[in-house]
N, C-alpha and C. Protein backbone atom coordinates (compact mmCIF):
# COMPACT_ATOMS: atom_id res chain seq x y z
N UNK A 1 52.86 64.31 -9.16
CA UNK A 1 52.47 63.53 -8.03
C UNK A 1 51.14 63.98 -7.45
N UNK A 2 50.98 65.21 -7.35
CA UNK A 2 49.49 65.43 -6.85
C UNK A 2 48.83 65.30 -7.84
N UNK A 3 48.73 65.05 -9.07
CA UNK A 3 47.56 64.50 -9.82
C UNK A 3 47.61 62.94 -9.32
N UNK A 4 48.51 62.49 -9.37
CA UNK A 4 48.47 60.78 -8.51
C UNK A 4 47.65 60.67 -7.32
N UNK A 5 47.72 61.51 -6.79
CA UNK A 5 47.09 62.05 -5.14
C UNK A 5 45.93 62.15 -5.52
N UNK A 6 45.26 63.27 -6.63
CA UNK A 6 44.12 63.59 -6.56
C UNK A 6 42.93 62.33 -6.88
N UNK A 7 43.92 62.11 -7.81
CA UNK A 7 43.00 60.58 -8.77
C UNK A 7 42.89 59.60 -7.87
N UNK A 8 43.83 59.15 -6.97
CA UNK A 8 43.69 58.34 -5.71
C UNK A 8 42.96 58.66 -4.59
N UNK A 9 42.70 60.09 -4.33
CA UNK A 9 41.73 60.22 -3.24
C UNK A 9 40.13 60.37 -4.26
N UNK A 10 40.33 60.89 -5.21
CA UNK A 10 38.59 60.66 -5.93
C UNK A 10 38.55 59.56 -5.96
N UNK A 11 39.60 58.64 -6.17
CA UNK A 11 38.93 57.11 -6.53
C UNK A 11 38.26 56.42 -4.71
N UNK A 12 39.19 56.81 -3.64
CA UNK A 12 38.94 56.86 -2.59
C UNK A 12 37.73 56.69 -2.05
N UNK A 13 37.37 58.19 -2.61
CA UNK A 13 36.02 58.63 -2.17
C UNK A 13 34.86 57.93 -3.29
N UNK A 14 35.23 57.69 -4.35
CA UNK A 14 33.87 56.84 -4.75
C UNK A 14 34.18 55.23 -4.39
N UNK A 15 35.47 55.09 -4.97
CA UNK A 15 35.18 53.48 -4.81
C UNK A 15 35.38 52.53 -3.27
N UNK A 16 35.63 53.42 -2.08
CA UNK A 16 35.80 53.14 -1.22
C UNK A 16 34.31 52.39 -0.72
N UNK A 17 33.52 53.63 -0.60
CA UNK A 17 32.28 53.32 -0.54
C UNK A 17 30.90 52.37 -0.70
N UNK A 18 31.90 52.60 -1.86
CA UNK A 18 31.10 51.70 -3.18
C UNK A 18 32.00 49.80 -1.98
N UNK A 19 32.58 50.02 -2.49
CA UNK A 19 33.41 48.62 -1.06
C UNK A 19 32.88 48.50 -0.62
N UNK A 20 32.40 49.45 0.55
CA UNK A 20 32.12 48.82 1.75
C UNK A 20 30.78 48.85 1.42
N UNK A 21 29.71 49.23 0.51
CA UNK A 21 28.65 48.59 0.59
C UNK A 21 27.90 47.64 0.00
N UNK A 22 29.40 46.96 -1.27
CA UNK A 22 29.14 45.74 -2.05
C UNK A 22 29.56 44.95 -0.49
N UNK A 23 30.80 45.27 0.20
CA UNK A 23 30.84 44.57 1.23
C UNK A 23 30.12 44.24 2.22
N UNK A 24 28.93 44.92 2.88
CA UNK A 24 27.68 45.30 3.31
C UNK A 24 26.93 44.20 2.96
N UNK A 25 26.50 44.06 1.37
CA UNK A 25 25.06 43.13 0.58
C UNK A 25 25.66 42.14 0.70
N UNK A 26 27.31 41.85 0.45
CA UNK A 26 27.69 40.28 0.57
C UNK A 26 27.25 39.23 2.19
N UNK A 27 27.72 40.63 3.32
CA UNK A 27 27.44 39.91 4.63
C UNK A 27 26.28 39.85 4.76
N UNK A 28 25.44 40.56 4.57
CA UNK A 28 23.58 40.67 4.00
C UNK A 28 23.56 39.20 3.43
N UNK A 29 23.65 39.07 2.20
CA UNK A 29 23.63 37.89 1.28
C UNK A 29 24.10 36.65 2.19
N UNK A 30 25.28 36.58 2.55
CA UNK A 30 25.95 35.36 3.66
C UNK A 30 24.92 35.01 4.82
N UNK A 31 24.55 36.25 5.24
CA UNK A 31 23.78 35.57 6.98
C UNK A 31 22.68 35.09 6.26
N UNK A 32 21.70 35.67 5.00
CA UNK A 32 20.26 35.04 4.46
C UNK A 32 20.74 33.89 3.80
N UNK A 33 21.97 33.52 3.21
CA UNK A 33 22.48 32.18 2.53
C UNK A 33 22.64 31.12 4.04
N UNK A 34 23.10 31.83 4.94
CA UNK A 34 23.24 30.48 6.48
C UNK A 34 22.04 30.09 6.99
N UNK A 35 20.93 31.62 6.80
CA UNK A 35 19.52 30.59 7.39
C UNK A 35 18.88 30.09 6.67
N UNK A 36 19.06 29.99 4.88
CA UNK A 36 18.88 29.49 4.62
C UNK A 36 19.11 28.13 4.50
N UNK A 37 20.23 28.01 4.54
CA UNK A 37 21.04 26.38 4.53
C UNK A 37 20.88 25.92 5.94
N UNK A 38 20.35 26.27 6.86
CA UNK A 38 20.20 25.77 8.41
C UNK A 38 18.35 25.61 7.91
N UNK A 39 17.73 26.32 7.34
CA UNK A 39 16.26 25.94 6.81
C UNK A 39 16.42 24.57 6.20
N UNK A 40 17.14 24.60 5.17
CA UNK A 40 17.20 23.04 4.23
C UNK A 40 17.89 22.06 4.96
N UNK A 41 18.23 22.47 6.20
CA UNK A 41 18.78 21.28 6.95
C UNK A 41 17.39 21.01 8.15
N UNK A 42 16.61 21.82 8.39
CA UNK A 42 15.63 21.65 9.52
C UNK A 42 14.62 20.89 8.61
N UNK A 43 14.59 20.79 7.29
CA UNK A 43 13.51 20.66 6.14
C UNK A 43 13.94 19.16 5.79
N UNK A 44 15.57 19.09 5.83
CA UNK A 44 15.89 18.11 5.16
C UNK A 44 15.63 16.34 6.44
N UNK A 45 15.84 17.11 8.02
CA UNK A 45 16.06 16.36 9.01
C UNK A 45 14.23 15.85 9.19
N UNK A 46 13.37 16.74 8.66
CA UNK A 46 12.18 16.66 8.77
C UNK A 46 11.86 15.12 7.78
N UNK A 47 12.17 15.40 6.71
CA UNK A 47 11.94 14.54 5.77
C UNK A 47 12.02 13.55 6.24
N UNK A 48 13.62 13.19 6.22
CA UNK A 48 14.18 11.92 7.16
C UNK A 48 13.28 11.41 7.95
N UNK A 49 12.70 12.66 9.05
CA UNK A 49 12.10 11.81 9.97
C UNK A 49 10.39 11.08 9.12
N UNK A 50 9.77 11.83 8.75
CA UNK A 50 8.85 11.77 7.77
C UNK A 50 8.73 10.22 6.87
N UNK A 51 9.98 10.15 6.39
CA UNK A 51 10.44 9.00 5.53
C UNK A 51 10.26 7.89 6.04
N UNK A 52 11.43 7.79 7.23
CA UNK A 52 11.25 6.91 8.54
C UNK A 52 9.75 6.50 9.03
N UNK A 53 8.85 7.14 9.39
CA UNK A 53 7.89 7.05 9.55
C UNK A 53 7.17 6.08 8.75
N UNK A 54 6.53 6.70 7.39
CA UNK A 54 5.96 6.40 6.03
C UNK A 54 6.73 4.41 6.20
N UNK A 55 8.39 4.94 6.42
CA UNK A 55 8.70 3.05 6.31
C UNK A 55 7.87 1.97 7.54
N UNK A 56 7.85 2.81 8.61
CA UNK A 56 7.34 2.18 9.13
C UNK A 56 6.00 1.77 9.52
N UNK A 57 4.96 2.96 8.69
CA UNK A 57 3.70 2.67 8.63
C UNK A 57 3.36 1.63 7.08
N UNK A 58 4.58 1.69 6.03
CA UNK A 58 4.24 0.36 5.34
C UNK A 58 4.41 -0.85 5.50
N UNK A 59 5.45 -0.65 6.45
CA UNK A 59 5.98 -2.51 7.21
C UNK A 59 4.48 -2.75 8.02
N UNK A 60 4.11 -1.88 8.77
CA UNK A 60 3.31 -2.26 9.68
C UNK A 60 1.67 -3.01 8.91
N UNK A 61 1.47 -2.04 7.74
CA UNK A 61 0.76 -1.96 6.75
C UNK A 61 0.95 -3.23 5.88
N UNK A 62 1.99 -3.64 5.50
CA UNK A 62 2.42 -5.05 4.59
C UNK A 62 1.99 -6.18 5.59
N UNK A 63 1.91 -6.09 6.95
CA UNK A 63 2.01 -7.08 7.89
C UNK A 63 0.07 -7.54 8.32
N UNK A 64 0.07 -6.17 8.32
CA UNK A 64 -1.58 -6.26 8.49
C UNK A 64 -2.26 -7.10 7.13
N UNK A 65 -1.80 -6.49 6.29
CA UNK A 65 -2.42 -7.09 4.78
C UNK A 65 -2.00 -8.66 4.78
N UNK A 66 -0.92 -9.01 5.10
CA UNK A 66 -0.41 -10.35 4.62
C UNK A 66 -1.32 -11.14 5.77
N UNK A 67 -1.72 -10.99 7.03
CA UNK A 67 -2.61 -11.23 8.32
C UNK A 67 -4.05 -11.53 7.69
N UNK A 68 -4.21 -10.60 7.02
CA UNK A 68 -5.95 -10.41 6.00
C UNK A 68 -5.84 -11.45 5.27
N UNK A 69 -4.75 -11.22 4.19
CA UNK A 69 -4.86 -12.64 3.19
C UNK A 69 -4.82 -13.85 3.90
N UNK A 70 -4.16 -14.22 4.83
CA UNK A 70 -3.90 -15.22 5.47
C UNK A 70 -5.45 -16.20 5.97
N UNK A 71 -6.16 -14.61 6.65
CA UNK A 71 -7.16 -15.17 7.19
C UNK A 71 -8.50 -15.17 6.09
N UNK A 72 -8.18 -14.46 4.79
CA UNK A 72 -8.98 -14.87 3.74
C UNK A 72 -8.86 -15.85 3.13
N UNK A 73 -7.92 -16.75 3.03
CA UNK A 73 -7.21 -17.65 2.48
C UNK A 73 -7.99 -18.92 3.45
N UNK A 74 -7.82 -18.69 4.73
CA UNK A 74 -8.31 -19.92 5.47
C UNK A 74 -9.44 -19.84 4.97
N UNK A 75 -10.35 -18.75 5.30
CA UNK A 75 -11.86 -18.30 5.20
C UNK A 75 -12.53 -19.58 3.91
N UNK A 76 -11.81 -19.38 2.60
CA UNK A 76 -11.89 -19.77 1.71
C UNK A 76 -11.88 -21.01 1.64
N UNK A 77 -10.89 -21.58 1.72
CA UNK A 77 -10.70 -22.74 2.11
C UNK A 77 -11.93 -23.76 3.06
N UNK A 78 -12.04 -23.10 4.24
CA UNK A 78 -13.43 -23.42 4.64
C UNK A 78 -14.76 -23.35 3.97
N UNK A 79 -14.69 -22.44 3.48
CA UNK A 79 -16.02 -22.18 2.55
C UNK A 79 -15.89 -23.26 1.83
N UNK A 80 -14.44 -23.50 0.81
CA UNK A 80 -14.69 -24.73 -0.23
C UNK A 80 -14.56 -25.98 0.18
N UNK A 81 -14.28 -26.09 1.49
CA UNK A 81 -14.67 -27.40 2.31
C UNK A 81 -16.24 -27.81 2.03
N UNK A 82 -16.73 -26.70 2.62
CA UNK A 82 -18.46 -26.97 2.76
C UNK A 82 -18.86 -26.98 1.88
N UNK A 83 -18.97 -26.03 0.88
CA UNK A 83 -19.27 -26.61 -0.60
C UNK A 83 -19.22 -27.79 -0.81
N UNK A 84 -18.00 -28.72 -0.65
CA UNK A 84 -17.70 -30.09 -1.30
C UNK A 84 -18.38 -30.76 -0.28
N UNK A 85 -19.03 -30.25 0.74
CA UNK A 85 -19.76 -31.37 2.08
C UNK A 85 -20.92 -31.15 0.99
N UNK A 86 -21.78 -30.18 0.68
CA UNK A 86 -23.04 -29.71 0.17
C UNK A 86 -23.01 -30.43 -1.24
N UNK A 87 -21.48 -30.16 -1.69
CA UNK A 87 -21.66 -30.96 -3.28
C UNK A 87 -22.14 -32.60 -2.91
N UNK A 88 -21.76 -33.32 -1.78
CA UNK A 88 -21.42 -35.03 -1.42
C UNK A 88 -23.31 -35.06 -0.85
N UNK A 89 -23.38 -34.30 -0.20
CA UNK A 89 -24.81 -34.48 0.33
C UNK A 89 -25.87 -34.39 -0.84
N UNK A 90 -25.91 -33.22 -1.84
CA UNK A 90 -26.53 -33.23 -2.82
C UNK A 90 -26.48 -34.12 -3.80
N UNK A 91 -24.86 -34.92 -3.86
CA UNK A 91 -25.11 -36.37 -5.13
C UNK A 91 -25.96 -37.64 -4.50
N UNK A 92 -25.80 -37.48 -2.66
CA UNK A 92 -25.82 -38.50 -2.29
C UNK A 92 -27.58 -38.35 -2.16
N UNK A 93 -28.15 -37.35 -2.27
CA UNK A 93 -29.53 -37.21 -2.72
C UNK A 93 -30.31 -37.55 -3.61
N UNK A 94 -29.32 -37.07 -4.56
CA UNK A 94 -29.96 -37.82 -6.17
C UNK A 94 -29.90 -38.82 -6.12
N UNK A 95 -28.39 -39.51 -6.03
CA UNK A 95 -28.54 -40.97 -5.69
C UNK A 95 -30.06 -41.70 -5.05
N UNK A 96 -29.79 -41.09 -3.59
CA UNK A 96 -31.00 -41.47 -3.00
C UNK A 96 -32.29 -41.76 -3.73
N UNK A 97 -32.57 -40.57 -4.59
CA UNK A 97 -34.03 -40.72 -5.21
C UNK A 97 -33.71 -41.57 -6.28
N UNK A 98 -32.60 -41.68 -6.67
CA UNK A 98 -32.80 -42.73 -8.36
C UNK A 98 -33.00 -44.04 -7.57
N UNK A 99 -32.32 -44.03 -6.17
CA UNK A 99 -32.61 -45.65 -6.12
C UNK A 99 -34.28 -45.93 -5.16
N UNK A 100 -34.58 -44.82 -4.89
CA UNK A 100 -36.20 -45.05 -4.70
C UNK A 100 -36.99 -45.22 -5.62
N UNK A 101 -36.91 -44.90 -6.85
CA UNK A 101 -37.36 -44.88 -8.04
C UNK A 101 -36.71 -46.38 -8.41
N UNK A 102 -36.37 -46.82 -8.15
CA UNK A 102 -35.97 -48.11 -8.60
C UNK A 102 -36.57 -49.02 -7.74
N UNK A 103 -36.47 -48.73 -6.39
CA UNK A 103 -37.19 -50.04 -5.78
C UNK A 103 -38.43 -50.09 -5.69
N UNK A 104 -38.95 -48.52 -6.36
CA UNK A 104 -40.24 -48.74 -6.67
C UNK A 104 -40.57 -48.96 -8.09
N UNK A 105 -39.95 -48.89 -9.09
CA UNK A 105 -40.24 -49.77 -9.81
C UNK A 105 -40.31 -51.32 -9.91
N UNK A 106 -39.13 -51.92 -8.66
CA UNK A 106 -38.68 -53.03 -8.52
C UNK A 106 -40.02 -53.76 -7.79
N UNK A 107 -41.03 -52.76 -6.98
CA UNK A 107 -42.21 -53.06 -6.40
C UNK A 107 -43.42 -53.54 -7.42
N UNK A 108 -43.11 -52.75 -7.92
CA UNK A 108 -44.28 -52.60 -9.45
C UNK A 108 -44.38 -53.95 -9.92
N UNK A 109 -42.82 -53.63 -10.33
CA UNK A 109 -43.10 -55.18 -11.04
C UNK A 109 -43.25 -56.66 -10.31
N UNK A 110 -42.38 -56.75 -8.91
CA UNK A 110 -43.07 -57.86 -8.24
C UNK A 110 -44.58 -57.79 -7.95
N UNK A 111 -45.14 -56.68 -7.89
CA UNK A 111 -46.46 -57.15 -7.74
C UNK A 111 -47.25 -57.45 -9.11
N UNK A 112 -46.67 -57.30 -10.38
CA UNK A 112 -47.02 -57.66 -11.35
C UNK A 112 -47.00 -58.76 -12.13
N UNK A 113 -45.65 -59.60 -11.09
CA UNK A 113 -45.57 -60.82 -11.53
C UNK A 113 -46.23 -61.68 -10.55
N UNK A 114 -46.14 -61.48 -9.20
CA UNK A 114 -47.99 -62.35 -8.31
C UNK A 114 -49.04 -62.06 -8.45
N UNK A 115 -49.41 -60.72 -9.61
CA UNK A 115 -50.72 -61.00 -10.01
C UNK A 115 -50.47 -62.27 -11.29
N UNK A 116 -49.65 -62.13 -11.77
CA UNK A 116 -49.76 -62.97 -13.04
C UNK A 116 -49.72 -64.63 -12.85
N UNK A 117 -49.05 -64.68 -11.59
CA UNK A 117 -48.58 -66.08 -10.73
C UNK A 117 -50.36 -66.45 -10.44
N UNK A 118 -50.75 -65.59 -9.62
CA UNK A 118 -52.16 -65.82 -9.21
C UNK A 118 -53.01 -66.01 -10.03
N UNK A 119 -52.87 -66.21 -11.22
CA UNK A 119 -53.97 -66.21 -12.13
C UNK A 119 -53.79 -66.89 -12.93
């Protein structure tokens, strides 16, 4: 029995120790594992808010853009209005001159046929 004794108090004395200071690094390990997981929750609530944000600077952002096209779209539209005023004014020019060119040919020749009358 006292060799039972002895072997039980050496084991005592080393592995007791040895316990309480694997027991020691674990509560060590536990409190740096809680601030950590209270970090990835201050990190994670950040995001969220972050995210949130980002959504709402692209809604705001999609709204502005679709506002732009809108008013590029009219822009355009006006522009190709006036064009087609500029295209109607410019045929109605040519026009113009082919038929000056005609009534002055149309001159030409009446005065070519009262010289011929006159004579």
């Amino acid at each position: 029995m006292a060799f039972k004794k002895a072997i039980a108090n050496v084991l005592k004395e080393l592995i007791i120790p040895e316990l309480s200071k694997i027991k020691d690094e674990i509560n060590n390990v536990s409190a740096k594992l809680e601030f950590t997981n209270k970090r990835l929750d201050d990190i994670n609530l950040h995001l969220v808010d972050q995210s949130r944000r980002i959504d709402g600077l692209r809604e705001e952002l999609s709204q502005r853009i679709d506002a732009v096209r809108e008013e590029l779209t009219q822009r355009i539209d006006e522009t190709n209005d006036r064009i087609n005023r500029l295209y109607e004014v410019i045929v109605h020019r040519d026009e113009h001159s082919g038929l000056e060119q005609k009534v002055l040919d149309l001159e030409r020749d009446v005065q070519k046929i009262k010289i011929k009358i006159a004579v």
